[in-house]
C-alpha atoms as a PDB file:
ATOM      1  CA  UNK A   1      -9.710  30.999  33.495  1.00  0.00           C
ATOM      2  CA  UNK A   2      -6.757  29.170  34.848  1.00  0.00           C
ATOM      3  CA  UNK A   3      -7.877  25.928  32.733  1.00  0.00           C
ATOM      4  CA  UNK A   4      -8.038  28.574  29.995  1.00  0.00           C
ATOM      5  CA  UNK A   5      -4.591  30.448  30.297  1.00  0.00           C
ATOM      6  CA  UNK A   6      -2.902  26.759  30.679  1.00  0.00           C
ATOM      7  CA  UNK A   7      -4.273  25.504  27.709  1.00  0.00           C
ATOM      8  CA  UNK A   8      -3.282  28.337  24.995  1.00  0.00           C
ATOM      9  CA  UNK A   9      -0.126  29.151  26.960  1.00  0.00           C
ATOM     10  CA  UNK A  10       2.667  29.902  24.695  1.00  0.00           C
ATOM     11  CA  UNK A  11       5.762  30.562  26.444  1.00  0.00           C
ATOM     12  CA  UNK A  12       8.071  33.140  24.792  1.00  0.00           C
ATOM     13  CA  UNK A  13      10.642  34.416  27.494  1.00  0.00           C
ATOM     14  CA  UNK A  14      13.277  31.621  27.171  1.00  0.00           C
ATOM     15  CA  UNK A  15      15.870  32.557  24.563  1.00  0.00           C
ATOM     16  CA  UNK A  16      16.924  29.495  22.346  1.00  0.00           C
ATOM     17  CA  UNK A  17      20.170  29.351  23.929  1.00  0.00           C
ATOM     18  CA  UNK A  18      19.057  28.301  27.075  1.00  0.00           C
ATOM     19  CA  UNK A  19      18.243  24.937  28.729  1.00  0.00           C
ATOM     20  CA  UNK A  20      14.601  24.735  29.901  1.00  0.00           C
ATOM     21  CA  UNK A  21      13.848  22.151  33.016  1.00  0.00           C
ATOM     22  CA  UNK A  22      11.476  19.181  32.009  1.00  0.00           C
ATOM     23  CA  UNK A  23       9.264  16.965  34.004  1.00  0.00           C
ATOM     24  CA  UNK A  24       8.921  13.387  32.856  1.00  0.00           C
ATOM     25  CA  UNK A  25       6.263  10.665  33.876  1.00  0.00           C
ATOM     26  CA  UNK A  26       8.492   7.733  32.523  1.00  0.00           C
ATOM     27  CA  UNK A  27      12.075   6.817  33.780  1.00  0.00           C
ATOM     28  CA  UNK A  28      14.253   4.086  31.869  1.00  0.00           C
ATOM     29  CA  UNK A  29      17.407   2.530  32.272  1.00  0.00           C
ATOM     30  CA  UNK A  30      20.439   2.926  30.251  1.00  0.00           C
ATOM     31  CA  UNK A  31      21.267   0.496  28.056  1.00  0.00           C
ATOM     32  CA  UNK A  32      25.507   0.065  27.298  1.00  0.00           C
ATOM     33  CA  UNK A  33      25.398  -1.283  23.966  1.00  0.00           C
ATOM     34  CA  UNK A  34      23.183   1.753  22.794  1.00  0.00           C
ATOM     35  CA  UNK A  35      25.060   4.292  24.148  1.00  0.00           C
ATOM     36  CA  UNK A  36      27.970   3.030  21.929  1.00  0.00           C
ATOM     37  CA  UNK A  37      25.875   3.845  18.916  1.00  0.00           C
ATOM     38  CA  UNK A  38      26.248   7.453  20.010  1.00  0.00           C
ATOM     39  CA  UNK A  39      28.535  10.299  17.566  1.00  0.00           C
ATOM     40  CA  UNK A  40      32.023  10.572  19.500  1.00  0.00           C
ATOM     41  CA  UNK A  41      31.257  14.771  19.503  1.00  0.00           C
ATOM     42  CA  UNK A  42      27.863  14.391  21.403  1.00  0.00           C
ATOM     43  CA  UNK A  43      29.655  11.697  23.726  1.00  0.00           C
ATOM     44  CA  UNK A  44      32.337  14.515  23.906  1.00  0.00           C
ATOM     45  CA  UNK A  45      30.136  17.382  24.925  1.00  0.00           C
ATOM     46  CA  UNK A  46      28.143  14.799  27.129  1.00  0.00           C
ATOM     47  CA  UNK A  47      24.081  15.766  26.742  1.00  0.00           C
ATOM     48  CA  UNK A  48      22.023  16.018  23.035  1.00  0.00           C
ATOM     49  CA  UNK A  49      20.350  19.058  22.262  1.00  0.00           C
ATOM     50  CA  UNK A  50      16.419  19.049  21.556  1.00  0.00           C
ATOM     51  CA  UNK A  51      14.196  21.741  20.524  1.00  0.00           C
ATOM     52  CA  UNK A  52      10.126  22.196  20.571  1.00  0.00           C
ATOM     53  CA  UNK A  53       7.994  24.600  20.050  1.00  0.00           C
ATOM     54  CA  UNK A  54       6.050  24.214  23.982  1.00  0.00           C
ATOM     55  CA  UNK A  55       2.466  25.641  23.453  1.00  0.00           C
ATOM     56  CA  UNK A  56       0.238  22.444  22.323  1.00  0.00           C
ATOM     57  CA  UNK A  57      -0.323  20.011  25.334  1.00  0.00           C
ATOM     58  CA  UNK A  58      -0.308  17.041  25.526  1.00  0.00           C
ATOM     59  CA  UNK A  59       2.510  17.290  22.620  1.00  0.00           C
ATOM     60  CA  UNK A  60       4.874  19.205  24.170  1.00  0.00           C
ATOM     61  CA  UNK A  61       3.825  22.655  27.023  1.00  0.00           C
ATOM     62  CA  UNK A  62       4.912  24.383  29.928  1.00  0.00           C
ATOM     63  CA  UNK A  63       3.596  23.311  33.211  1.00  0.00           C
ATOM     64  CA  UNK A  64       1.687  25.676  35.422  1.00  0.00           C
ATOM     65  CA  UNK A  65       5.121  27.252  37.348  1.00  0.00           C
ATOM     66  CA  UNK A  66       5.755  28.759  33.300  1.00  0.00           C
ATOM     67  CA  UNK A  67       8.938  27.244  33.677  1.00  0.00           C
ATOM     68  CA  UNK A  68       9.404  23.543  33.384  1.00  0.00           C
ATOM     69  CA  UNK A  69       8.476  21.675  30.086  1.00  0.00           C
ATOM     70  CA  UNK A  70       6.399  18.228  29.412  1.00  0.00           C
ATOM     71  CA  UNK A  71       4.149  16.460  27.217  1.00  0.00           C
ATOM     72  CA  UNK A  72       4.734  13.587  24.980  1.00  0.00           C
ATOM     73  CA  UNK A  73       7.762  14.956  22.991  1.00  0.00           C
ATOM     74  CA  UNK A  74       9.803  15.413  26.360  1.00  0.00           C
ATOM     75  CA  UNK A  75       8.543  12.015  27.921  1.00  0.00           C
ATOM     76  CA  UNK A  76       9.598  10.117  24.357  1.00  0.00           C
ATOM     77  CA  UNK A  77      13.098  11.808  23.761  1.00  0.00           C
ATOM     78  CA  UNK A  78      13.866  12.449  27.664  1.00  0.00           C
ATOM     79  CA  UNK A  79      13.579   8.297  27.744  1.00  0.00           C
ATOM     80  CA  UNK A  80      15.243   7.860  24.638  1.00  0.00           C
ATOM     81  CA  UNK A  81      18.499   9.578  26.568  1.00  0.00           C
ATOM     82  CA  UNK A  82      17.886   7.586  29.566  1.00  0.00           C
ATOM     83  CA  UNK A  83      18.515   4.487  27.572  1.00  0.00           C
ATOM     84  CA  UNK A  84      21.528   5.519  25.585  1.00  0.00           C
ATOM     85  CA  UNK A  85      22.728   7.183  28.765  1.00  0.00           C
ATOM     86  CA  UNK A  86      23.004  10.765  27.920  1.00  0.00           C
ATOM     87  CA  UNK A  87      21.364  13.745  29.288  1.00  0.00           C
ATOM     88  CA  UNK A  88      18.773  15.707  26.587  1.00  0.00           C
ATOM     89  CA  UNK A  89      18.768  20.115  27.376  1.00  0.00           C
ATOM     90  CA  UNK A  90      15.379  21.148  25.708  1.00  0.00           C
ATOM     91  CA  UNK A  91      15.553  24.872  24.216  1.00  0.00           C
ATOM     92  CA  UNK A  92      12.412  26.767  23.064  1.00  0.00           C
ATOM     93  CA  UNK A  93      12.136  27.604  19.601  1.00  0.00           C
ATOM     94  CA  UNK A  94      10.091  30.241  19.799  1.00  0.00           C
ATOM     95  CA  UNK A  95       7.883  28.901  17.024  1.00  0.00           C
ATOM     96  CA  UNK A  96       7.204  26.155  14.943  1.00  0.00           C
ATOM     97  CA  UNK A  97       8.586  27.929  12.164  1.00  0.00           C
ATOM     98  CA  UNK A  98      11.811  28.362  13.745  1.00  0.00           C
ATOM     99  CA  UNK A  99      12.393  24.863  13.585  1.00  0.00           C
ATOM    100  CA  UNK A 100      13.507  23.513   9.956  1.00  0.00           C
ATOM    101  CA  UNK A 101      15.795  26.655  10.215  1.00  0.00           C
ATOM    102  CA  UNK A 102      16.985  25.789  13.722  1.00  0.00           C
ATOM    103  CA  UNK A 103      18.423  22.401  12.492  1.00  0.00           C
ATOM    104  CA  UNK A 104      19.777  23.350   9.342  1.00  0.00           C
ATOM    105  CA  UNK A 105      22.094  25.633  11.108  1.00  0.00           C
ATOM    106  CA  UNK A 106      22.837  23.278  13.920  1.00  0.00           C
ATOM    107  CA  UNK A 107      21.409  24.555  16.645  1.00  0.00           C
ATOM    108  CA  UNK A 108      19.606  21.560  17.592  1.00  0.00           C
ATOM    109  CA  UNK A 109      20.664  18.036  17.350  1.00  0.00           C
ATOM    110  CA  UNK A 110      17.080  16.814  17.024  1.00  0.00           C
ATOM    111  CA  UNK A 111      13.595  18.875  17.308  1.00  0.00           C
ATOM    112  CA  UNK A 112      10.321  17.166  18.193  1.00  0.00           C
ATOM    113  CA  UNK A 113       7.178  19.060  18.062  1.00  0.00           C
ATOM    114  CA  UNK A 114       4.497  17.331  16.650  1.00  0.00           C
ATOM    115  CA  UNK A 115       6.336  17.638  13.292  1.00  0.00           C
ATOM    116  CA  UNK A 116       4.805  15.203  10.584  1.00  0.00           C
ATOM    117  CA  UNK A 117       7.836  13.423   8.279  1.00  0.00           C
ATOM    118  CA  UNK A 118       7.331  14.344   4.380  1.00  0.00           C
ATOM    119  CA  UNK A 119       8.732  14.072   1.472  1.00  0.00           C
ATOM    120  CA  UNK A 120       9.076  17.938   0.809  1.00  0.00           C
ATOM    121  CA  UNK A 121      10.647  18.216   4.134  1.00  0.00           C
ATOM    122  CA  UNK A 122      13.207  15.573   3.708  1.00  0.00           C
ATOM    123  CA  UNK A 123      14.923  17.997   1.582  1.00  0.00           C
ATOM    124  CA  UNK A 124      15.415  19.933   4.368  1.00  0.00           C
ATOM    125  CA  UNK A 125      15.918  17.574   7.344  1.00  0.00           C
ATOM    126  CA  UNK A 126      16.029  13.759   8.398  1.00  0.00           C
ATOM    127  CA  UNK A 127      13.474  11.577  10.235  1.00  0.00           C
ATOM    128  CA  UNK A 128      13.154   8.766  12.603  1.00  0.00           C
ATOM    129  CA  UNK A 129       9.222   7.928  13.065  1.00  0.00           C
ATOM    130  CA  UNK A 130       7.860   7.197  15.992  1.00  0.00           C
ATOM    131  CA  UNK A 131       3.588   8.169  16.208  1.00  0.00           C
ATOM    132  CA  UNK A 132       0.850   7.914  14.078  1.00  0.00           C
ATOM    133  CA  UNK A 133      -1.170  11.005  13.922  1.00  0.00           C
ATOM    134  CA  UNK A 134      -2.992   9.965  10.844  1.00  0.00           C
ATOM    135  CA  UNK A 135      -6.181  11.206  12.757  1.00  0.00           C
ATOM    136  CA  UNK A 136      -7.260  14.768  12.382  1.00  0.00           C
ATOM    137  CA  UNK A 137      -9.520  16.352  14.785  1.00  0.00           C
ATOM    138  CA  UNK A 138     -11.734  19.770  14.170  1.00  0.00           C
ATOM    139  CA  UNK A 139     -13.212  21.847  17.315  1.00  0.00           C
ATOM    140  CA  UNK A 140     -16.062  24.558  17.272  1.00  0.00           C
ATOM    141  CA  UNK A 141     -18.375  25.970  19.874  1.00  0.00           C
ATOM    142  CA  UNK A 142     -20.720  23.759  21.410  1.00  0.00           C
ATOM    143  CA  UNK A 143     -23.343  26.699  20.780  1.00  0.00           C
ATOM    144  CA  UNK A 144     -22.525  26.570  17.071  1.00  0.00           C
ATOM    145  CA  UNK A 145     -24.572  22.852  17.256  1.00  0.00           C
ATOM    146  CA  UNK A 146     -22.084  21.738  14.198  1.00  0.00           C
ATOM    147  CA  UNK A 147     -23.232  17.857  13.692  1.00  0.00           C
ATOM    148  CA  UNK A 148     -20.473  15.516  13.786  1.00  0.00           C
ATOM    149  CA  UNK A 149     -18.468  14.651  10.685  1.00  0.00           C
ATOM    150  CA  UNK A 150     -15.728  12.677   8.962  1.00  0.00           C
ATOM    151  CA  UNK A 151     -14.777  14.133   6.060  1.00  0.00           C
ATOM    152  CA  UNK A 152     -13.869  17.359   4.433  1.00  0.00           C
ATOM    153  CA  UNK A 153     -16.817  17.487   2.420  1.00  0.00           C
ATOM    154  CA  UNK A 154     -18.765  18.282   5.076  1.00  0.00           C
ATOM    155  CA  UNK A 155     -16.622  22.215   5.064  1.00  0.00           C
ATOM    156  CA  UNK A 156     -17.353  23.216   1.620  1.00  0.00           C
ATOM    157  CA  UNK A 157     -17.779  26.478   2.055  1.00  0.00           C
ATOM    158  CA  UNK A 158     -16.861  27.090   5.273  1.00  0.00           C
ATOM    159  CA  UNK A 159     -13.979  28.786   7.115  1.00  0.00           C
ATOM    160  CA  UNK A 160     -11.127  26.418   9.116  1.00  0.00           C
ATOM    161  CA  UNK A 161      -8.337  27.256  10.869  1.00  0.00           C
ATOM    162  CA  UNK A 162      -5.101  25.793  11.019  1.00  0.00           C
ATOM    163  CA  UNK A 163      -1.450  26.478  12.378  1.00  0.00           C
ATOM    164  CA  UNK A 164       0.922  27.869  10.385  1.00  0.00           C
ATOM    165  CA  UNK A 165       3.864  26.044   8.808  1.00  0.00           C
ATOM    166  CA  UNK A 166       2.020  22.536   9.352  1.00  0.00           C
ATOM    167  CA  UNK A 167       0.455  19.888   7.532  1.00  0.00           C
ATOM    168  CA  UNK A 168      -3.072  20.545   7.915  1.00  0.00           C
ATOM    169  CA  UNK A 169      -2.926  24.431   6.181  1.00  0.00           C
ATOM    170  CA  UNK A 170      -2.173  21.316   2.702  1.00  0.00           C
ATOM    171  CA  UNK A 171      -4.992  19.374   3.895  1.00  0.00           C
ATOM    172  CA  UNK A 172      -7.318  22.110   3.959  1.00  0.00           C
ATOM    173  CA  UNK A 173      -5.931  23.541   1.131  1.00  0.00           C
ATOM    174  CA  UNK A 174      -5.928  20.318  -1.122  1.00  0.00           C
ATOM    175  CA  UNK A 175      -9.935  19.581  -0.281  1.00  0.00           C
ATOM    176  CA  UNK A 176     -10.984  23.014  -0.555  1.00  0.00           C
ATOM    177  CA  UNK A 177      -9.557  22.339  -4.467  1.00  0.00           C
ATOM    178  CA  UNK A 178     -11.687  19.247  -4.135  1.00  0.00           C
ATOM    179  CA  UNK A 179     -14.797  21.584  -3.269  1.00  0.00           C
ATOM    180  CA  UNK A 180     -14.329  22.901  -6.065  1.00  0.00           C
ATOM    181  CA  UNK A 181     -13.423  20.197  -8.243  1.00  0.00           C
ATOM    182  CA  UNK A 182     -17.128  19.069  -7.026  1.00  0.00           C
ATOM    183  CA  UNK A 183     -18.950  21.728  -7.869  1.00  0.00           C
ATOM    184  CA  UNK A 184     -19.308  22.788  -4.401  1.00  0.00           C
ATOM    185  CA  UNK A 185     -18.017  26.085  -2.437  1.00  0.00           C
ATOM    186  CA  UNK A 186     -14.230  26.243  -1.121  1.00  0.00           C
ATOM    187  CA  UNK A 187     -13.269  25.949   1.995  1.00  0.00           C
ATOM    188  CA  UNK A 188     -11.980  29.787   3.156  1.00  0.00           C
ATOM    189  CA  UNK A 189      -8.777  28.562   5.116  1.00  0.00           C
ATOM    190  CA  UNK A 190      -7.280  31.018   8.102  1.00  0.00           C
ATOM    191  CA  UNK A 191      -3.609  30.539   9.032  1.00  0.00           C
ATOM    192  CA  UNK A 192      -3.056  31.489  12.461  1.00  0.00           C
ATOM    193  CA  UNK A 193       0.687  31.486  14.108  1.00  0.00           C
ATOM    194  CA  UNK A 194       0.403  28.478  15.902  1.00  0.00           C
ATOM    195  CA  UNK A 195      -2.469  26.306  17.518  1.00  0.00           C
ATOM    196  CA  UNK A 196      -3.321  28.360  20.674  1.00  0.00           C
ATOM    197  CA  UNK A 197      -3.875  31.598  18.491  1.00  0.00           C
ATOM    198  CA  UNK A 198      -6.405  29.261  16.634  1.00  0.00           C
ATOM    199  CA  UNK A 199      -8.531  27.650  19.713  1.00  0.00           C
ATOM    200  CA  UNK A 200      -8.447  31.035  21.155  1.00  0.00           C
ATOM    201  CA  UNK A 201     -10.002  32.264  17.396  1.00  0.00           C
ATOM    202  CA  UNK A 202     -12.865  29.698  18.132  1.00  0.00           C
ATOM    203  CA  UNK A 203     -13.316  30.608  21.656  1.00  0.00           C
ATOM    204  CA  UNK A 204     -13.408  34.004  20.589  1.00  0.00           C
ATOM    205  CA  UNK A 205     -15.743  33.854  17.746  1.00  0.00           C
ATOM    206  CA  UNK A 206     -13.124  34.911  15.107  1.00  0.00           C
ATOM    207  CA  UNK A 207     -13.254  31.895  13.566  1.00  0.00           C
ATOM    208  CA  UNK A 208     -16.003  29.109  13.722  1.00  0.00           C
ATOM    209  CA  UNK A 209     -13.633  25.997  13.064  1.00  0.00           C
ATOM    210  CA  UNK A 210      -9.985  24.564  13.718  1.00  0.00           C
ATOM    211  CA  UNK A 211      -7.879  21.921  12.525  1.00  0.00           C
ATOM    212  CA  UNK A 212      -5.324  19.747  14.233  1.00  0.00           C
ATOM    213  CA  UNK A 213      -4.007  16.709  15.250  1.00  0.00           C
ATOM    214  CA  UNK A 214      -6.728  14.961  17.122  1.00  0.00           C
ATOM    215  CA  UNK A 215      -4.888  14.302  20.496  1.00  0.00           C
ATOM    216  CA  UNK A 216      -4.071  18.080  20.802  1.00  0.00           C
ATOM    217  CA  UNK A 217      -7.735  19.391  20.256  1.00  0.00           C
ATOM    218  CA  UNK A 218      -9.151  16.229  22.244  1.00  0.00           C
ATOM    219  CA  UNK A 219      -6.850  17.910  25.166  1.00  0.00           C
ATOM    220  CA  UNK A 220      -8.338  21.346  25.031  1.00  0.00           C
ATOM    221  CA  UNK A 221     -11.749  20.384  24.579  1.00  0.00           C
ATOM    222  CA  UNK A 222     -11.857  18.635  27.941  1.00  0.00           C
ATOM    223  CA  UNK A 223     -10.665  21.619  29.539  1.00  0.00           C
ATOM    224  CA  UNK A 224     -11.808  24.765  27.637  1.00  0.00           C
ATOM    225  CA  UNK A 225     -15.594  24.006  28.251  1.00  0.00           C
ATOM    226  CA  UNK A 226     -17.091  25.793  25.691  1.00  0.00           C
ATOM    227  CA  UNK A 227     -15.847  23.521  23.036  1.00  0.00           C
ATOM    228  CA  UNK A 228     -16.947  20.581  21.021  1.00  0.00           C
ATOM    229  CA  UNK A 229     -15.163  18.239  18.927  1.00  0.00           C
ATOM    230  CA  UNK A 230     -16.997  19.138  15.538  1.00  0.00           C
ATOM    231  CA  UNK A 231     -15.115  16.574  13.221  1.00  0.00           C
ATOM    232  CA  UNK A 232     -12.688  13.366  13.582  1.00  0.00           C
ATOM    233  CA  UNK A 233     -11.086  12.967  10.236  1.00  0.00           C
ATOM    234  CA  UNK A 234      -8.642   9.559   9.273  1.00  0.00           C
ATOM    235  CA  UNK A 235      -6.275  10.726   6.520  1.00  0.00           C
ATOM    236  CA  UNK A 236      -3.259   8.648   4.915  1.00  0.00           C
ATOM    237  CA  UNK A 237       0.050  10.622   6.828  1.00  0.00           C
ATOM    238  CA  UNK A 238       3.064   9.664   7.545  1.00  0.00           C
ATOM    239  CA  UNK A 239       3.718   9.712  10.805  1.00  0.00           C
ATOM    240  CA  UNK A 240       5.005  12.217  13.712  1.00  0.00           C
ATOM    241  CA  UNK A 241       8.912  12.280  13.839  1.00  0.00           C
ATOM    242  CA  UNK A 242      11.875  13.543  15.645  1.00  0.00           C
ATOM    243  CA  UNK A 243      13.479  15.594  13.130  1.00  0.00           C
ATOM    244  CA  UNK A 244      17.268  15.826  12.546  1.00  0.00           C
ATOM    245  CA  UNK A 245      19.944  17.619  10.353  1.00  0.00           C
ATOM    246  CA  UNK A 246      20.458  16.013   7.021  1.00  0.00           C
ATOM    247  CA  UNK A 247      22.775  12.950   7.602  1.00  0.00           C
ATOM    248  CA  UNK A 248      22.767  13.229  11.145  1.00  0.00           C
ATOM    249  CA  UNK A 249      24.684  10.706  12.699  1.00  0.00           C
ATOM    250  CA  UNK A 250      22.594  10.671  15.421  1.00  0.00           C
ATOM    251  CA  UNK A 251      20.072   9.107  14.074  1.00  0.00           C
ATOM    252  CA  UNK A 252      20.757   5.656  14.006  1.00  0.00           C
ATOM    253  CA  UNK A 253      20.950   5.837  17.958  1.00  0.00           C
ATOM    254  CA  UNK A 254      17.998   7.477  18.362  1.00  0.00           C
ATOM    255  CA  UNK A 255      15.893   4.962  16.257  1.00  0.00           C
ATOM    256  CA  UNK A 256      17.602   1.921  18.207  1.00  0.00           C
ATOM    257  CA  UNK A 257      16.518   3.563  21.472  1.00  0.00           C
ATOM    258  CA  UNK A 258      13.057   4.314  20.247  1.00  0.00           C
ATOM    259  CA  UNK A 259      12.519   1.026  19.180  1.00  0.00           C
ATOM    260  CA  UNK A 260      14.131  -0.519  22.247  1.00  0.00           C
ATOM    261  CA  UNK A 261      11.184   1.401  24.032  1.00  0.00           C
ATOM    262  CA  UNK A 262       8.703  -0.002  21.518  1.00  0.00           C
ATOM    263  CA  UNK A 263       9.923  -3.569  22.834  1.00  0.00           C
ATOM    264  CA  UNK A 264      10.072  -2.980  25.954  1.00  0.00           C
ATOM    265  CA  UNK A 265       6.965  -1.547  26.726  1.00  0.00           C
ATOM    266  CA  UNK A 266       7.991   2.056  28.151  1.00  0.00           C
ATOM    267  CA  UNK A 267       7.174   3.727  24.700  1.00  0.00           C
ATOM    268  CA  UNK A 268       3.527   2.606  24.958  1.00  0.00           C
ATOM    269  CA  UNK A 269       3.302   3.203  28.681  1.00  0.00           C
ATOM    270  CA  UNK A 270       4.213   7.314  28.117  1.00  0.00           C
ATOM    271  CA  UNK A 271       1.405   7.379  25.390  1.00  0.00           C
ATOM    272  CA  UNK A 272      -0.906   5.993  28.357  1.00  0.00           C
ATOM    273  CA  UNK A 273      -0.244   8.330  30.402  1.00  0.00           C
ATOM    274  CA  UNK A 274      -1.357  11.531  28.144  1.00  0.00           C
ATOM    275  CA  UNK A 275      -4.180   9.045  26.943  1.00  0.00           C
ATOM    276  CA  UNK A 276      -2.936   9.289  23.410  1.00  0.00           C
ATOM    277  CA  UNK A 277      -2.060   5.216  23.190  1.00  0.00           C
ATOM    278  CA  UNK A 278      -3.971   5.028  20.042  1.00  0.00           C
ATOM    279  CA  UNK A 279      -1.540   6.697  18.234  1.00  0.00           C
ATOM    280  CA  UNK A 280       1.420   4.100  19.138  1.00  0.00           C
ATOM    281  CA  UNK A 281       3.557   2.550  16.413  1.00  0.00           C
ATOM    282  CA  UNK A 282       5.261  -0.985  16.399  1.00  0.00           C
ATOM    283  CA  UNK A 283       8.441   0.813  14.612  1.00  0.00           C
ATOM    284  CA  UNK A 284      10.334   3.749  15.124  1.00  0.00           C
ATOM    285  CA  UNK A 285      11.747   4.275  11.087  1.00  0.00           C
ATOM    286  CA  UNK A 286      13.777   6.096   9.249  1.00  0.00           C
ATOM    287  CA  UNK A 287      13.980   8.062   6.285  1.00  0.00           C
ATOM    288  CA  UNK A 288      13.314   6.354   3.639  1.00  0.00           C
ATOM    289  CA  UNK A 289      12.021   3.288   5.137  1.00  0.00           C
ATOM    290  CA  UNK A 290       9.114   5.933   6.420  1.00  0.00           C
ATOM    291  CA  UNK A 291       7.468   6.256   3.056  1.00  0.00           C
ATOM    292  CA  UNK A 292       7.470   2.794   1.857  1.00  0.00           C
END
């Protein structure tokens, strides 16, 4: 049950306001020339501020104290301070809807949370790219005996889960159309608030499918045991971004640093370490260079 509990954990106590400890497996060193790249009011207040949404390990979660935060997100941006020399304070969104909003207003100078760039939400916010999650994963019971599959095709007429707010509630959406489009059944799609409510839905019988990014279920299946991963589905995505304000200028830092990690072998080496190197880009990008 403690394998359990970790793995849906979604920590709610910390207000956004405050700064929540992190735990890193990668340390870098500064690099001078980056750090001049930085906006003269972030060098001024002397740390950036990033926000997640902690409840999907490896992505981004809080460790078993409840307290301090790590995962991918906080290993890639924690190292992209280290080299432009500045200190990142995580805050807790509270949710994943939380935050487009979150930027928009200014409360966070960058947000990482598994957050897929798209063309819909560049009218919101900016991008800098920096993993490839074009590889979608879809859990059931292991008593449920589902045979392996790779497409959508294989769900026609089914019911899937998926998180609310993200990219794979349009997936779902988009081939249940193509169900239909095929003569076949659509697929009934259930939003849930967020990932954990959804594995817990499987676990729980409520639901006999999920949807995610692969990494994330691949995680949970190894320690929730009575799961399975059901389906491993390649789509065409962009890729997983840090997310900014509109016009941030911010961002061109952040991309040199990211890609400064690409070069130098410390961006690959974090991916390692959660066992999610398969996702690794050659290019952190940005904006429009993303979609090209």
């Amino acid at each position: 049950m403690t394998l359990f509990a970790l793995a849906l954990s979604a920590h709610t106590t910390f207000a956004a306001e405050q700064s929540v400890p992190t735990d890193s497996s990668v340390h870098v060193k500064a690099d001078p020339a980056l750090k001049s790249l930085l906006p003269a009011d972030i060098v001024k207040r002397g740390y950036i501020v990033a926000g997640t949404n902690p409840n999907t390990p490896p992505t981004t979660f809080y460790k078993e104290d409840n307290k301090t935060l790590a995962g991918r997100e906080i290993d890639i941006m924690n190292a992209v301070g280290e080299r432009l020399g500045i200190p990142v304070h995580w805050q807790d969104t509270g949710g994943f809807d939380n935050i487009i909003p979150g930027l928009k207003t200014g409360r966070y100078d960058v947000a990482l949370s598994n957050i897929n760039a798209t063309k819909a939400r560049t009218k919101q916010v900016d991008f800098v790219s920096y993993y490839n999650a074009s590889l979608l994963g879809i859990i059931s019971q292991k008593d449920a005996n589902i045979a392996p599959f790779k497409s959508f095709d294989a769900v026609c007429g089914k019911e899937v889960g998926a998180g609310s707010g993200t990219t794979q509630v349009t997936r779902l959406e988009e081939a249940s159309k193509a169900c239909e489009a095929a003569g076949k059944s659509p697929i009934k799609v259930s939003v849930f608030p967020d990932r954990p409510a959804g594995v817990q839905a499987v676990v729980s019988g409520r639901v006999p499918m999920f949807l995610g990014p692969y990494e994330g279920l691949l995680w949970q299946v190894k320690v929730i045991k009575p799961l399975t991963m059901s389906g491993e589905i390649s789509v065409t995505d962009y890729p997983v971004s840090v997310a900014f304000p509109k016009e941030s200028e911010l961002e061109p830092a952040v991309q040199a640093a990211l890609n400064s990690l690409i070069k130098d072998g410390s961006y690959k080496k974090i991916l390692d370490n959660w066992g999610i190197g398969f996702g690794a880009v050659t290019e952190a990008k940005r904006n429009d260079e993303i979609f090209k």
